[in-house]
Protein backbone atom coordinates (compact mmCIF):
# COMPACT_ATOMS: atom_id res chain seq x y z
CA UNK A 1 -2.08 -18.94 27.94
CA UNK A 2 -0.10 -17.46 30.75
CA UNK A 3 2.25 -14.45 30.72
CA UNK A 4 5.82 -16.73 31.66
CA UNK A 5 8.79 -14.15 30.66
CA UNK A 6 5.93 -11.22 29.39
CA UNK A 7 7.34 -7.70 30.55
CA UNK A 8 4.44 -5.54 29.56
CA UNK A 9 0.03 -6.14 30.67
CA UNK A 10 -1.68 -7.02 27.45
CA UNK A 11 -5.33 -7.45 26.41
CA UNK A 12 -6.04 -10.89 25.09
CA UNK A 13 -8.50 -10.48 22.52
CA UNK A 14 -9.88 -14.49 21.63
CA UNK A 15 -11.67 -15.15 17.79
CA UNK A 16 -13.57 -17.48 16.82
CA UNK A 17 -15.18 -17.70 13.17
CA UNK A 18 -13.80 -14.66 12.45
CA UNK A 19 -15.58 -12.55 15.64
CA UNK A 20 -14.46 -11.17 18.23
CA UNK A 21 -16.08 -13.65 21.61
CA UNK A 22 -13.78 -12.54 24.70
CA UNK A 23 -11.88 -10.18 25.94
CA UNK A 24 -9.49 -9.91 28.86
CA UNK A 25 -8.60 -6.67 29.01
CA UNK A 26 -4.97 -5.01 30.78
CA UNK A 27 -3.59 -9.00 31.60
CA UNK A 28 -0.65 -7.98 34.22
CA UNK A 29 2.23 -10.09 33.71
CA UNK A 30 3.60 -11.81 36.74
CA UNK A 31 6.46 -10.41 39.35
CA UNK A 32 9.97 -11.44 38.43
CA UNK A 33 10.87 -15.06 39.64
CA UNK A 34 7.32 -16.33 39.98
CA UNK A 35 7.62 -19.93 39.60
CA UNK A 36 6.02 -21.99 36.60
CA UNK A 37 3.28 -24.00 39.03
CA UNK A 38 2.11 -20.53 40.49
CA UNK A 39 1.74 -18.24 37.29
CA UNK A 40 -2.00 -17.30 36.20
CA UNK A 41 -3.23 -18.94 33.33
CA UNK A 42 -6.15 -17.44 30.82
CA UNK A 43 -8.39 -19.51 29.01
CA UNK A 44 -11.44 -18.44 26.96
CA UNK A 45 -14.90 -18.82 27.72
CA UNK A 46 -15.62 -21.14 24.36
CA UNK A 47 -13.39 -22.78 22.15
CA UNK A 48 -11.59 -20.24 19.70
CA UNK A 49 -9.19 -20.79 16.90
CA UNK A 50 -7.11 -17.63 17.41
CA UNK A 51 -5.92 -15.25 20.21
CA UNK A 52 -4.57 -11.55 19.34
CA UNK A 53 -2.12 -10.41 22.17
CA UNK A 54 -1.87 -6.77 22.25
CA UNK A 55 -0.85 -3.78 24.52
CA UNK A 56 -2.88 -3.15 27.25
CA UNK A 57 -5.18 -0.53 26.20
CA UNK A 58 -5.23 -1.50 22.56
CA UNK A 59 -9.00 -2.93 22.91
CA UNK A 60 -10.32 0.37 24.46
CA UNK A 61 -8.69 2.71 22.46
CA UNK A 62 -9.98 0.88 19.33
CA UNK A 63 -13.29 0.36 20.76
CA UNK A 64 -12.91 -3.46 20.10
CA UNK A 65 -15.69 -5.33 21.60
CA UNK A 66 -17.17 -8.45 21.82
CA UNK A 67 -18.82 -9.45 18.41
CA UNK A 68 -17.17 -7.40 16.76
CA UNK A 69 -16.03 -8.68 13.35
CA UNK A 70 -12.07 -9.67 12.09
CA UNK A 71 -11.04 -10.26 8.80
CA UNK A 72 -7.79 -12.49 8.91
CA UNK A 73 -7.78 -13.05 5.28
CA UNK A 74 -4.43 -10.97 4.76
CA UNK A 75 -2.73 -12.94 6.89
């Protein structure tokens, strides 16, 4: 992923079989008119089959954490 165009830091919060396995918590987005060959780019750990992008903040407030459990199933 990388944050081209994003206005707002967010917390990337990565799943795989339906857990919680990485966080990157209060992502900044880049300054205005970085170009596309120098923008930051966020990868997980371990493969993953979803990413949740959020507000910054959103994990701690919730108290989301690694392992935790997500149920996607009313999706």
């Amino acid at each position: 992923f990388w944050m081209k165009d994003t206005l707002i830091p967010l917390d990337l919060i990565w799943i795989n079989d339906n857990k919680v396995v990485q966080i990157d918590a209060n992502v900044q987005p880049p300054k205005a008119g970085t170009p596309d060959s120098h923008l930051a780019k966020y990868t997980p750990k371990e493969p993953v089959d979803y990413v949740l992008e959020v507000p910054a903040g959103y994990a701690a407030i919730h108290t989301t954490m690694v392992g935790d459990p997500v149920d996607l199933s009313k999706i």
